[in-house]
Protein backbone atom coordinates (compact mmCIF):
# COMPACT_ATOMS: atom_id res chain seq x y z
CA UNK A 1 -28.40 -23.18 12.96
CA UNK A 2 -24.85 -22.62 12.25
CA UNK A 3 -23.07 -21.73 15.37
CA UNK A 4 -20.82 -18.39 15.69
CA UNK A 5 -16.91 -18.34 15.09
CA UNK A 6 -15.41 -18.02 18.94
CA UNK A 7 -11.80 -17.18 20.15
CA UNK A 8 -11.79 -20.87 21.22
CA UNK A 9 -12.12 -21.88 17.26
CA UNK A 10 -9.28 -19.61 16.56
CA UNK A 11 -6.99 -20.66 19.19
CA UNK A 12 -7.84 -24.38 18.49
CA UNK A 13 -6.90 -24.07 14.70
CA UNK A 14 -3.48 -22.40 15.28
CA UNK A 15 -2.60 -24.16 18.75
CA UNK A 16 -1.81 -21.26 20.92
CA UNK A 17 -3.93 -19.53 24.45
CA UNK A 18 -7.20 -18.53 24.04
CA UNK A 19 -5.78 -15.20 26.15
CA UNK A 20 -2.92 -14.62 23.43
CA UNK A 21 -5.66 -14.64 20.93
CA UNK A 22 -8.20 -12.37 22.65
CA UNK A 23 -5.90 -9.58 23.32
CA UNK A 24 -4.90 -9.90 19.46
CA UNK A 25 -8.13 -9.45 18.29
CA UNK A 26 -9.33 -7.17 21.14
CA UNK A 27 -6.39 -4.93 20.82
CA UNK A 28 -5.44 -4.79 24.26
CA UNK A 29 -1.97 -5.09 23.90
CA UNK A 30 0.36 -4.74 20.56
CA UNK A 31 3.30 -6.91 22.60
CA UNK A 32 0.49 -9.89 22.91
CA UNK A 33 2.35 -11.80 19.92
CA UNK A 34 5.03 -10.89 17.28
CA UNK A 35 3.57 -9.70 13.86
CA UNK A 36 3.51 -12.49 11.96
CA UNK A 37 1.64 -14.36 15.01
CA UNK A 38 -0.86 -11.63 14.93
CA UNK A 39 -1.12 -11.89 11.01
CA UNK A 40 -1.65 -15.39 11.38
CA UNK A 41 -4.68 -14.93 13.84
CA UNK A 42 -6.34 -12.36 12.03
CA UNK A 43 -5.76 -14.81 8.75
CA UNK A 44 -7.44 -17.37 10.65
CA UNK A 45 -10.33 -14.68 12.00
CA UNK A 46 -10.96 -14.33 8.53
CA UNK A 47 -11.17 -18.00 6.81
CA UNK A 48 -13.65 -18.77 10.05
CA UNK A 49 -15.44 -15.85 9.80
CA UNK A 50 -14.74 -14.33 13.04
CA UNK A 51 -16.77 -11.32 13.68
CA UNK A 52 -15.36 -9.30 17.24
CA UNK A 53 -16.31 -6.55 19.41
CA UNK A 54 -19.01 -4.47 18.29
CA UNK A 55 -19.53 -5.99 14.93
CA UNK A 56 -20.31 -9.05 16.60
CA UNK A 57 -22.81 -7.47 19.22
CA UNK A 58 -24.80 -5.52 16.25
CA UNK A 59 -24.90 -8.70 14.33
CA UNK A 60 -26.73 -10.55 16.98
CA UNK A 61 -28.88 -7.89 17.56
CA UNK A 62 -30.16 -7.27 13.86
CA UNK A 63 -32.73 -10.25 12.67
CA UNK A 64 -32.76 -11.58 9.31
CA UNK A 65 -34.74 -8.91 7.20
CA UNK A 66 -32.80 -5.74 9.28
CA UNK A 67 -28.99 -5.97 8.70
CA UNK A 68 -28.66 -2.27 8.07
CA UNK A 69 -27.13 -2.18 11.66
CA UNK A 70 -24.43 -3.42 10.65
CA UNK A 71 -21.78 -0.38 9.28
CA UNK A 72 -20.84 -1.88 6.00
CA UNK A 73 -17.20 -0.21 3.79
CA UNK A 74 -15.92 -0.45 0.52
CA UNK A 75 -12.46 -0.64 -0.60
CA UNK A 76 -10.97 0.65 -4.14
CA UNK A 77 -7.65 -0.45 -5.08
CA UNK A 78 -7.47 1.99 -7.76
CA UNK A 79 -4.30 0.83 -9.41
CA UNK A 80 -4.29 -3.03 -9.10
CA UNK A 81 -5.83 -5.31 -11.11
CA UNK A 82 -5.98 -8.51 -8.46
CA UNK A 83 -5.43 -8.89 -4.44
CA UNK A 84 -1.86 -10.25 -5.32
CA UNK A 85 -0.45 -7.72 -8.14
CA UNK A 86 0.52 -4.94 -5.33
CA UNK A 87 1.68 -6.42 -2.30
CA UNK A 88 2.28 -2.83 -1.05
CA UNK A 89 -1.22 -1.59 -1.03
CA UNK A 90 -2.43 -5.62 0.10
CA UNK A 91 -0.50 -5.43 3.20
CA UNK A 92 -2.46 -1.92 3.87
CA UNK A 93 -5.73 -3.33 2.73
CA UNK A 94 -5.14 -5.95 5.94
CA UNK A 95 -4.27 -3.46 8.67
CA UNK A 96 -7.20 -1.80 7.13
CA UNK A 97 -9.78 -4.25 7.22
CA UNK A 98 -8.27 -5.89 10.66
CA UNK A 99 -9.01 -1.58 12.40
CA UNK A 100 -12.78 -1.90 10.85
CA UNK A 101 -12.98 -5.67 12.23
CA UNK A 102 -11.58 -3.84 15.44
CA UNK A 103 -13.93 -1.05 15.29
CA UNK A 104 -17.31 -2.54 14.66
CA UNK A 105 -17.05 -2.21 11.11
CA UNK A 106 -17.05 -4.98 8.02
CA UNK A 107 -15.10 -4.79 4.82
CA UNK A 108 -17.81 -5.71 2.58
CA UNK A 109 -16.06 -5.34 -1.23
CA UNK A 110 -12.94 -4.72 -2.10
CA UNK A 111 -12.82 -3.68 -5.88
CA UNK A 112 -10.03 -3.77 -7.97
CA UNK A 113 -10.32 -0.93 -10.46
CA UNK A 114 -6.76 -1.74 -12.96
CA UNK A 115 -8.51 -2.00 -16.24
CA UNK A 116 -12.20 -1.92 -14.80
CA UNK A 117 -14.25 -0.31 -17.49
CA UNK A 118 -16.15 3.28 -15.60
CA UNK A 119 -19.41 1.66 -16.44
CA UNK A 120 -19.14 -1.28 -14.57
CA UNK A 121 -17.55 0.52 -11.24
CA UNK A 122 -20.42 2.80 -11.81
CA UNK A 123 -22.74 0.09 -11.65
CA UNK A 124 -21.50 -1.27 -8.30
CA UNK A 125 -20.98 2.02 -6.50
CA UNK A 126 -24.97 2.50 -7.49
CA UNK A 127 -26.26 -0.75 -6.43
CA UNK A 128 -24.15 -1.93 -3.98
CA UNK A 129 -24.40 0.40 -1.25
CA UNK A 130 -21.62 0.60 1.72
CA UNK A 131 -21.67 3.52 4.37
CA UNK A 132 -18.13 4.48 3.27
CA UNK A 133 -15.67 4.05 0.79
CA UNK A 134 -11.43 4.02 1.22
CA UNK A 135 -9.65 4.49 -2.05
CA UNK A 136 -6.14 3.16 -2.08
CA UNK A 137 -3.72 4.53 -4.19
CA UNK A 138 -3.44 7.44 -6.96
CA UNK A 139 -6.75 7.33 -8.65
CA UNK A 140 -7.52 9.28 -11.78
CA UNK A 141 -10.19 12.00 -11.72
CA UNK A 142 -12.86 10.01 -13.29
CA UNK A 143 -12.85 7.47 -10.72
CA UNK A 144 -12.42 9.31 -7.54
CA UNK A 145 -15.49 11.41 -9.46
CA UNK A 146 -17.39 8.55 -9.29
CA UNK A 147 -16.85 7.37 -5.93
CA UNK A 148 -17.77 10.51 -4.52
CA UNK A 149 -20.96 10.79 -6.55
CA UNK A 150 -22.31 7.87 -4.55
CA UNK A 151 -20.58 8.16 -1.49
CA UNK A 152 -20.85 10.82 1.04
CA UNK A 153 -18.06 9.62 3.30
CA UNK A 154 -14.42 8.55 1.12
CA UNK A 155 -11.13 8.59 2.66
CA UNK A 156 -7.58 8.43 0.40
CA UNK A 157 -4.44 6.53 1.37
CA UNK A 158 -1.65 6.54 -1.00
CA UNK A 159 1.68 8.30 -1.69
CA UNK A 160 0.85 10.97 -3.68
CA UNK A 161 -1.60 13.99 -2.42
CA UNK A 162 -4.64 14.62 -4.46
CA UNK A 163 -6.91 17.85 -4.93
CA UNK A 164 -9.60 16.78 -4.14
CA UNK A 165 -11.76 17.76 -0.85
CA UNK A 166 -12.07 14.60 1.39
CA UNK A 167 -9.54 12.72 3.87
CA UNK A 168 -6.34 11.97 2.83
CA UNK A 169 -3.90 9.83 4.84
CA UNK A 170 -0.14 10.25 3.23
CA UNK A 171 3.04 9.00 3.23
CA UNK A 172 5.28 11.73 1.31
CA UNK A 173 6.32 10.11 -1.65
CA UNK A 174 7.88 13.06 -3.36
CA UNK A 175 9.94 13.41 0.49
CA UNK A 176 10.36 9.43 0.23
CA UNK A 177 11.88 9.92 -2.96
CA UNK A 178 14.27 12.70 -2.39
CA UNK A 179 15.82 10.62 0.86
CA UNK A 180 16.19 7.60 -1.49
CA UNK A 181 17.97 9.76 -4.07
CA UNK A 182 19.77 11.68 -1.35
CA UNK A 183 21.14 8.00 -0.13
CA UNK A 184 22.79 7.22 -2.98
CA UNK A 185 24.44 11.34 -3.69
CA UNK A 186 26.13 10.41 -0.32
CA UNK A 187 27.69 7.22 -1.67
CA UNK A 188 29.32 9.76 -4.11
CA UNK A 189 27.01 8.75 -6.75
CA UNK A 190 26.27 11.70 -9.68
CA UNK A 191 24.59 9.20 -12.74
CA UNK A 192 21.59 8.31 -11.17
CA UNK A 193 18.80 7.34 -13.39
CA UNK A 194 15.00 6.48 -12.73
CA UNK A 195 12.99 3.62 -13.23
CA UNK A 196 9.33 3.33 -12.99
CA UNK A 197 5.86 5.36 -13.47
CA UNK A 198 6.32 9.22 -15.00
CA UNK A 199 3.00 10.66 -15.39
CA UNK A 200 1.67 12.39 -12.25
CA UNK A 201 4.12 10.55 -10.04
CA UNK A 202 5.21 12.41 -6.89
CA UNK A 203 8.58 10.40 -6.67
CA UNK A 204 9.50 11.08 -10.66
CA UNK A 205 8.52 14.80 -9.43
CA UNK A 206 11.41 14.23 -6.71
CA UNK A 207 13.56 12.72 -8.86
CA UNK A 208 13.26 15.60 -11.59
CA UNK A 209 13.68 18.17 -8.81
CA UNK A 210 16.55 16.65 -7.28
CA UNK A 211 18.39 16.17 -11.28
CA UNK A 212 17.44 20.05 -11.87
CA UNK A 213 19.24 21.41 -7.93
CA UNK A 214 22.60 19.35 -9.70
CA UNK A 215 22.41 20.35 -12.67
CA UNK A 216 21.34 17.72 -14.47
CA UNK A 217 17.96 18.66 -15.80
CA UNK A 218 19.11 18.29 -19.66
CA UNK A 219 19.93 14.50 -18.87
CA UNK A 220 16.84 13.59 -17.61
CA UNK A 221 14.73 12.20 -20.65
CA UNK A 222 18.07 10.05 -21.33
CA UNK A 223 18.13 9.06 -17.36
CA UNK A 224 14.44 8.19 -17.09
CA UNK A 225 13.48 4.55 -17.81
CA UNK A 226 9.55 4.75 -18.03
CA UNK A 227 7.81 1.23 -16.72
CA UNK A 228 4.86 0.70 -14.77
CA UNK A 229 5.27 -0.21 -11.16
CA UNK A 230 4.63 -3.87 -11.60
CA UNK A 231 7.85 -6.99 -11.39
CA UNK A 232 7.40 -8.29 -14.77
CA UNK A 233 7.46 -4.87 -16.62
CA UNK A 234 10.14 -3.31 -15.12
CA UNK A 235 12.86 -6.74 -15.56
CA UNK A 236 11.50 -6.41 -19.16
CA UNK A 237 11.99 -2.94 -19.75
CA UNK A 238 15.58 -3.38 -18.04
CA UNK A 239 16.48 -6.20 -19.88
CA UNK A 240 16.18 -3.67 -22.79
CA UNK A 241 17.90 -0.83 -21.48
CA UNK A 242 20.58 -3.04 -20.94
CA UNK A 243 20.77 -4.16 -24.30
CA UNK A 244 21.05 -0.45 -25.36
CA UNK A 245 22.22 1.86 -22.88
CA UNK A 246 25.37 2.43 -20.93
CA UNK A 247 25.21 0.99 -16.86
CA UNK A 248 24.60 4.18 -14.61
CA UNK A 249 26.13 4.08 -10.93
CA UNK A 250 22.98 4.57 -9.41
CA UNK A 251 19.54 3.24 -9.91
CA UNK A 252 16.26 5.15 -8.00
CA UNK A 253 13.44 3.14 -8.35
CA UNK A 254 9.88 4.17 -7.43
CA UNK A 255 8.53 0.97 -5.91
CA UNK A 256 10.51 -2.12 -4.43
CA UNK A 257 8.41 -4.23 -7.47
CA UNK A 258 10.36 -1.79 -9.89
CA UNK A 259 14.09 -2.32 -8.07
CA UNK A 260 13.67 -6.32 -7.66
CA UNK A 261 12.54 -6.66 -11.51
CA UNK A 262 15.76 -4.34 -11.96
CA UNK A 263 17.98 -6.67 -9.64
CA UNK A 264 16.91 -10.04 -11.66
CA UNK A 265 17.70 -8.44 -14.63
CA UNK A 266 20.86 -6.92 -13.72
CA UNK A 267 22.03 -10.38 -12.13
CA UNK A 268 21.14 -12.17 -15.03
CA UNK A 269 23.13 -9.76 -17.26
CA UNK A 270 26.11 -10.83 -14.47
CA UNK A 271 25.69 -7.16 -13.33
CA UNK A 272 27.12 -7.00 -9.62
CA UNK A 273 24.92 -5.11 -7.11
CA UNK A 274 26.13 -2.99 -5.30
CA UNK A 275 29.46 -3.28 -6.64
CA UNK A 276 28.75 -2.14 -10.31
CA UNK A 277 25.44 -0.41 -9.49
CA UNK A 278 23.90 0.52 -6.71
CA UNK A 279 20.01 0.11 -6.29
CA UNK A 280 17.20 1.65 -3.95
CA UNK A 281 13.48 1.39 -4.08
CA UNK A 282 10.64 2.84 -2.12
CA UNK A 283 7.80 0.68 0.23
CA UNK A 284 9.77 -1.92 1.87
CA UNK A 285 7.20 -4.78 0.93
CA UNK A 286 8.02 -8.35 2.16
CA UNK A 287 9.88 -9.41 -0.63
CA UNK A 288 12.37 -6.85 -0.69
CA UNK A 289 14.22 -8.19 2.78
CA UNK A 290 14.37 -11.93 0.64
CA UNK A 291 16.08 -10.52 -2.33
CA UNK A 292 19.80 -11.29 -3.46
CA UNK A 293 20.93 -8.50 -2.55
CA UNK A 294 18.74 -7.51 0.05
CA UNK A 295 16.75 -4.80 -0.99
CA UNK A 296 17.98 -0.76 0.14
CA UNK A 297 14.47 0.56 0.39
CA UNK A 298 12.78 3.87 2.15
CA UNK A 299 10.24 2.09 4.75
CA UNK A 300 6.70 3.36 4.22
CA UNK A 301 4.51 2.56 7.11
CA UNK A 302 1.43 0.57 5.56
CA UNK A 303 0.13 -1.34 9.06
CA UNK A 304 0.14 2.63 10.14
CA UNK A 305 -1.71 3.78 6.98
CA UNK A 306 -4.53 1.27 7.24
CA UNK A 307 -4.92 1.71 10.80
CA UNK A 308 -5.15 5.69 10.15
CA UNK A 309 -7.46 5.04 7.45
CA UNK A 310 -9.91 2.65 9.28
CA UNK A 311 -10.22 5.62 11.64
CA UNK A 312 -10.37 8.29 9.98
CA UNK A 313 -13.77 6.76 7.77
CA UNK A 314 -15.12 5.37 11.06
CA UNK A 315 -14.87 8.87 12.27
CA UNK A 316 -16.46 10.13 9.90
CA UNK A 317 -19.54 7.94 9.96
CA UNK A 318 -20.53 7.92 13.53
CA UNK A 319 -19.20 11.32 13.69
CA UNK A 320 -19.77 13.80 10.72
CA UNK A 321 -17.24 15.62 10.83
CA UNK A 322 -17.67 18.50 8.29
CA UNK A 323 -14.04 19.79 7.84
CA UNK A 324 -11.46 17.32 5.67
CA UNK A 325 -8.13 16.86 7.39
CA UNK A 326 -4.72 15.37 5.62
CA UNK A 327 -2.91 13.23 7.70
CA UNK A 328 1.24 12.70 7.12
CA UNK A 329 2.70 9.57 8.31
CA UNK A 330 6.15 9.61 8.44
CA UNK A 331 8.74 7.12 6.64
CA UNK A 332 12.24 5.70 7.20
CA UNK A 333 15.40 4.80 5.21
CA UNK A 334 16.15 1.04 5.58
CA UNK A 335 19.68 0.74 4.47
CA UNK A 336 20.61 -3.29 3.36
CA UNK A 337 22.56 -4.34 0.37
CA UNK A 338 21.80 -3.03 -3.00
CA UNK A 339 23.67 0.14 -2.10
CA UNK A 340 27.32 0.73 -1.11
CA UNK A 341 28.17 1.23 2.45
């Protein structure tokens, strides 16, 4: 019989206290290790399938042929395509799936919907049943359609609200957007243009809004660089604009993905930044704290959305509650070097 993952194992394979660990995964203290310590131990939790708390408890209680015990949830990535083509929503999928861990919960799929044909999601959400399912990002009314169909319990996290009646846990991105924007008016910058997604996009909303209040609104279609919010794309599509189009002073980009594609391009083009053009983006993923310049950014809180999230559907379970709430989680301007001091 294949013996059970222990703290020992975990401790063993990254060389640190057995105590360190254990309040880690037990949650007992958030000063128990820096971050990427933490990270590392829940990394390692994973690869050794490490099962805590009360997940652990109704596993050894259910027998082989009753495992419905054990509170199973499903997780949509509604605009990704792979684990590793939106770091944003990946580093909210593992605060996510580290709460349910946490909680007594298990992250049983995680489905990645970018170019999924309906009739194959619908075929998983009918046979593959989960006690709840957490959507990330903007979905389109089809799929969130679906998912509800077969789901009684489905919780939202992304950027942008959506109407539609079930938990939603926020961070502004219209709000986001207008303190990115609002950044770079300070620097005394009027030409601001926009790269990344248009269509039902809560930070091109901002940006519009924010154009119209200066009296720009006739300018937009010639400020507005449409790309999707993906690296490759968006260096493409600038390496084109560049080609064509006169340099603007300021450049508001809807993801960090979107403003480091922009960067390589602009660099390559021997564009200075922040000197010619100054850059910010919105999500402060990893990447954008490695960049050359160092990435301006408005800081959304993704550990804090998962965490939220985790809740909110484990709530729901054991709970019932019968009245949908919207949560807000609040963001923060990180100011580095793509803009002008």
């Amino acid at each position: 019989m294949k013996k059970n993952t222990t703290l020992k194992d975990i401790a063993k394979n990254l060389g640190i206290s057995i105590s360190t660990v254990s309040r880690v995964i037990n949650g007992n203290s958030s000063k128990a290790a820096n971050k990427e310590l933490q990270d590392e131990i829940w990394k390692m939790a994973k690869e050794l399938n490490y099962v805590p708390n009360t997940a652990a408890q109704l596993l050894k209680r259910s027998n082989e042929t009753d495992r419905g015990s054990l509170r199973t949830i499903a997780c949509v990535f509604a605009r990704a395509d792979t684990d590793q083509s939106d770091p944003f929503f990946s580093e909210i999928s593992r605060a996510l799936e580290t709460e349910l861990l946490r909680q007594g919960f298990i992250m049983k799929y995680s489905i990645y919907n970018k170019g999924l044909p309906l009739v194959v999601l619908e075929t998983f959400l009918k046979t593959e049943k989960v006690d709840g399912v957490i959507i990330l990002g903007r979905p389109d009314k089809k799929i969130i359609e679906l998912v509800c169909r077969y789901n009684k319990y489905v919780v939202y996290v992304g950027l942008n609200k959506i109407d539609w009646d079930i938990d939603q846990v926020i961070c502004d991105g219209y709000e986001a957007g207008m303190a990115a924007l609002k950044h770079l008016e300070k620097q005394g910058i009027r030409k601001i243009y926009y790269l990344g997604e248009i269509k039902s996009e809560a930070r091109y909303k901002a940006y519009k809004d924010f154009m119209r209040q200066r009296g720009l609104g006739r300018e937009l279609n010639d400020y507005t660089i449409e790309t999707p919010f993906r690296l490759q794309t968006a260096y493409d599509r600038m390496n084109i604009f560049l080609k064509t189009r006169e340099l603007p002073e300021g450049l508001f980009c809807g993801n960090d993905l979107a403003a480091l594609g922009a960067i390589k391009a602009l660099a390559e083009a021997g564009v200075n930044v922040p000197k010619d053009i100054s850059v910010i983006g919105i999500d402060d993923i990893a990447m954008a704290g490695f960049s050359t310049p160092m990435l301006t950014t408005v800081s959304i809180p993704k550990e804090q959305l998962g965490k939220k999230a985790a809740k909110f559907i484990v709530d729901r379970i054991l709970n019932g509650n019968d009245i949908n709430v919207i949560m807000m989680i609040p963001f923060k301007l990180v100011v580095r070097e793509s803009t002008r001091k």
